[in-house]
N, C-alpha and C. Protein backbone atom coordinates (compact mmCIF):
# COMPACT_ATOMS: atom_id res chain seq x y z
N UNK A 1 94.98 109.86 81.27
CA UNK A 1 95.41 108.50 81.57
C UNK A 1 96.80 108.56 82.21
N UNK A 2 97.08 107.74 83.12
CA UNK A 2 98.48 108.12 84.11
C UNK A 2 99.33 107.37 83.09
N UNK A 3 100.98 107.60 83.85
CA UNK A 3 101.68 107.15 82.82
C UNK A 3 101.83 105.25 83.33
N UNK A 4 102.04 104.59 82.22
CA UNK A 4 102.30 103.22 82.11
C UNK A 4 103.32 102.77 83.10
N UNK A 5 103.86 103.24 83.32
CA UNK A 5 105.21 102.86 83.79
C UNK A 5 105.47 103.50 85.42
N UNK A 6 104.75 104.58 85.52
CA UNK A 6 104.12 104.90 86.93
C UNK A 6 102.66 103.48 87.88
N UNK A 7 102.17 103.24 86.58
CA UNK A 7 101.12 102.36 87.17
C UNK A 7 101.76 100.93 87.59
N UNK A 8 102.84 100.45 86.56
CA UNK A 8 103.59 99.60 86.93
C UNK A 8 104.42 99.40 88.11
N UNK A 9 105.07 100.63 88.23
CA UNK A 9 106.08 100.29 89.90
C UNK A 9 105.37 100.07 90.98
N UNK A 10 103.89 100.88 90.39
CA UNK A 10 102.89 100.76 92.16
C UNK A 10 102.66 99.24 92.47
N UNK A 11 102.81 98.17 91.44
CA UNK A 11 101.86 97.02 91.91
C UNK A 11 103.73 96.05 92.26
N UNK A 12 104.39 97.04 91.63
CA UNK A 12 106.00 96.26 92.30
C UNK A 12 106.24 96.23 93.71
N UNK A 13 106.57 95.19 94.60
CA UNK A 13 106.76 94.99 95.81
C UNK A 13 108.14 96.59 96.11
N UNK A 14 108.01 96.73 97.51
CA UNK A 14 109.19 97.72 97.91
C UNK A 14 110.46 96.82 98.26
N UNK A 15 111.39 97.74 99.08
CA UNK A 15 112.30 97.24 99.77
C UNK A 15 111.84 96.02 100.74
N UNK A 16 112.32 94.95 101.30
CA UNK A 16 111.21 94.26 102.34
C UNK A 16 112.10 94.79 103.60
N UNK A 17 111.37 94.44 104.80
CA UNK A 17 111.81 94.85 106.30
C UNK A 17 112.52 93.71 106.83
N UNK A 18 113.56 93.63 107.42
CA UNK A 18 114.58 92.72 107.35
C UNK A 18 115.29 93.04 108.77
N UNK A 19 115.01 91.47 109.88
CA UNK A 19 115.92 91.58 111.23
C UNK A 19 117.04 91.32 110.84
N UNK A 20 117.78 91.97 111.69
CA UNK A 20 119.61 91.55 111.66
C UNK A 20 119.67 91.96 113.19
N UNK A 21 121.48 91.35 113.14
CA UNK A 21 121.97 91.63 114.72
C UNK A 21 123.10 92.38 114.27
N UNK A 22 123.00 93.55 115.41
CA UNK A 22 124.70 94.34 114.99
C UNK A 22 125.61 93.53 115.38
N UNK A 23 126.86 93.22 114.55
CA UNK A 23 128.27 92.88 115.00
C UNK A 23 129.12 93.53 114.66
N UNK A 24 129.35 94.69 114.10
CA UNK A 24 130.34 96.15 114.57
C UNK A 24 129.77 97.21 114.06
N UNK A 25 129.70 98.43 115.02
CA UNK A 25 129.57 99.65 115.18
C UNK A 25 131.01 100.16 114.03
N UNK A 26 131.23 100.72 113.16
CA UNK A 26 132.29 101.54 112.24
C UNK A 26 131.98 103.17 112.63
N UNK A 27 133.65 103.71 112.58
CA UNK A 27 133.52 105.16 112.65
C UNK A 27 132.68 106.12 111.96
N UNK A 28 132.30 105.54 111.24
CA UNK A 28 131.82 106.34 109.68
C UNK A 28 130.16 106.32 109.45
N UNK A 29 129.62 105.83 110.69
CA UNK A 29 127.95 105.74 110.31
C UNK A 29 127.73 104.50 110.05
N UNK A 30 128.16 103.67 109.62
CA UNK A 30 127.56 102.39 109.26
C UNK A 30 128.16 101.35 109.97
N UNK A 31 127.19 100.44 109.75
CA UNK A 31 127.25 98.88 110.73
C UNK A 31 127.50 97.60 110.25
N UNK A 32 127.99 96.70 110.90
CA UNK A 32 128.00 95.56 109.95
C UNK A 32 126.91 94.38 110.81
N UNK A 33 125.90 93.89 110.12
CA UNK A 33 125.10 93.35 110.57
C UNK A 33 125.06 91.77 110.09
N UNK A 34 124.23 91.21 110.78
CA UNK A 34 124.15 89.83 110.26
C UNK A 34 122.72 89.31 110.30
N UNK A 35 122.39 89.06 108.99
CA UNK A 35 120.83 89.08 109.05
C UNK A 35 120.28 87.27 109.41
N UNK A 36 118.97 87.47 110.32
CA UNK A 36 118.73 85.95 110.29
C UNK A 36 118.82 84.83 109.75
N UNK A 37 118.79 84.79 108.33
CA UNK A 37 118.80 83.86 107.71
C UNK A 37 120.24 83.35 107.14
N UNK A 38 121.94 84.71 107.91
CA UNK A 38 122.97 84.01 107.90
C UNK A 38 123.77 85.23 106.97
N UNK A 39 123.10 85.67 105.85
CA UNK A 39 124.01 86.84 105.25
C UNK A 39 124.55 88.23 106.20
N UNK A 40 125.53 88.97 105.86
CA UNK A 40 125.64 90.05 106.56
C UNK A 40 125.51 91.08 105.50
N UNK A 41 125.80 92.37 106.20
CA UNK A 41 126.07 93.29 104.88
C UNK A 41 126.59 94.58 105.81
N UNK A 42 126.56 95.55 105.22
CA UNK A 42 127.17 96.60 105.73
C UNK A 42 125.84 98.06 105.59
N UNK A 43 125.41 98.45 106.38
CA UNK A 43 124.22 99.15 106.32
C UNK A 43 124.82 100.57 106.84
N UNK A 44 124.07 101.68 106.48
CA UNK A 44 123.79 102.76 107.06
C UNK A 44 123.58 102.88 108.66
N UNK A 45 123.86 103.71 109.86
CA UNK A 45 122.79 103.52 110.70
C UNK A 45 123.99 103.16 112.04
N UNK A 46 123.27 102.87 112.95
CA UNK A 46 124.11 102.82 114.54
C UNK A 46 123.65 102.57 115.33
N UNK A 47 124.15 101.29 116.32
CA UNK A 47 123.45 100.77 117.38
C UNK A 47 123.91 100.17 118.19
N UNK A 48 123.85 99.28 119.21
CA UNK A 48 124.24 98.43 119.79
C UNK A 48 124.73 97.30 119.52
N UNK A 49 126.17 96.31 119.91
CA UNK A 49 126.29 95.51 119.46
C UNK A 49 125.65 94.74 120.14
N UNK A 50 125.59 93.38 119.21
CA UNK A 50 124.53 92.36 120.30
C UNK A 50 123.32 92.28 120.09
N UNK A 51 122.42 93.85 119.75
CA UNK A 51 121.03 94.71 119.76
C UNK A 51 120.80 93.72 118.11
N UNK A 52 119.22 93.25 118.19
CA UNK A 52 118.54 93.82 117.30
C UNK A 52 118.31 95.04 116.74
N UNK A 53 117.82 94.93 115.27
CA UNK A 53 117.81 96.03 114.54
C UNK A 53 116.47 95.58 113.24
N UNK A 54 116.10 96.84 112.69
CA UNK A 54 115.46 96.33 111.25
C UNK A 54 116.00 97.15 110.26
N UNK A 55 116.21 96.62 109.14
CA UNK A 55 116.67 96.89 108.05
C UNK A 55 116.15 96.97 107.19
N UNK A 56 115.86 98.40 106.59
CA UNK A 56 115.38 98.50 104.82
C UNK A 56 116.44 99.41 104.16
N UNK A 57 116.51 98.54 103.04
CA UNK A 57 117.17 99.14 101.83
C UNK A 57 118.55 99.85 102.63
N UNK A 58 119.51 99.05 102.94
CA UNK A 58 120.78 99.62 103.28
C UNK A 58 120.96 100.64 104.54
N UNK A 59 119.62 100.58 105.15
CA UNK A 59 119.28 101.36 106.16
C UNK A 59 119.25 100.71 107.59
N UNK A 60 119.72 101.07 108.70
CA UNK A 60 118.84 100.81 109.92
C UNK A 60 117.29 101.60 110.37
N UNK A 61 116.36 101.08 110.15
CA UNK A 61 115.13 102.07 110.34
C UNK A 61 114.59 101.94 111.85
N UNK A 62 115.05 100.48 112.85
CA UNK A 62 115.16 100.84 113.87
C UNK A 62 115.15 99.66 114.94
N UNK A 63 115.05 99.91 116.41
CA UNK A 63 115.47 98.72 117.39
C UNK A 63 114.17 97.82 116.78
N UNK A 64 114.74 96.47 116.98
CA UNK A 64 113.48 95.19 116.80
C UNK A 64 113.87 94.74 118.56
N UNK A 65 112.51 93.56 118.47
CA UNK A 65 112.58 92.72 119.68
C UNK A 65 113.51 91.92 119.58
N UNK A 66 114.11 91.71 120.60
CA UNK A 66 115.00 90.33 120.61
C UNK A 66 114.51 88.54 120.86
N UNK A 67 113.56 88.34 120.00
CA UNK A 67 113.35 87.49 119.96
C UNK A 67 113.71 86.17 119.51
N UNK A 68 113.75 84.80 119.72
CA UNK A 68 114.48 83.37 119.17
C UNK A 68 113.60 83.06 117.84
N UNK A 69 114.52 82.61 116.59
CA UNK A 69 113.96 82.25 115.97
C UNK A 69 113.45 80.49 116.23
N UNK A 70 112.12 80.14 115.60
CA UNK A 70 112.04 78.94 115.52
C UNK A 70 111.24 78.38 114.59
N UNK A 71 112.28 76.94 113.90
CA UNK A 71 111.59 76.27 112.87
C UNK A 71 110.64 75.48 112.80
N UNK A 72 109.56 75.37 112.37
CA UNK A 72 108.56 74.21 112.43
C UNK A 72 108.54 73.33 111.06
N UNK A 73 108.69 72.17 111.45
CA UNK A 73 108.64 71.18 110.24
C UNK A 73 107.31 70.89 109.48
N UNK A 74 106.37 70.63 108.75
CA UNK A 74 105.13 70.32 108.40
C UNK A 74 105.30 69.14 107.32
């Protein structure tokens, strides 16, 4: 029988995948980004300013499209 607590993390969601825009390149490897919905943070990773990006778990994992967001009311 597997362990309990192994069976548990599997049905736990992961990191989620997350657009941001770079707004500074740092000497040191990491970026400061600003994610769509308005937070920033400081990630791993290196790119273009201006550039889309995707973000998991403190990471840049890589270029996104530059696409407009848009709201629909219902």
């Amino acid at each position: 029988m597997p362990n309990q607590w192994s069976r548990f993390k599997q049905v736990l969601p992961s990191d989620p995948l997350l657009v941001a825009v770079i707004d500074v390149v740092h000497g040191d490897g990491t970026t400061t980004v600003t994610f769509t919905g308005g937070g920033t943070a400081r990630v791993r990773g290196t790119g273009t300013v201006g550039g889309s990006v995707y973000v998991r778990g403190g990471q840049i994992e890589g270029e996104a499209p530059a696409l407009s967001q848009v709201d629909i009311a219902i």
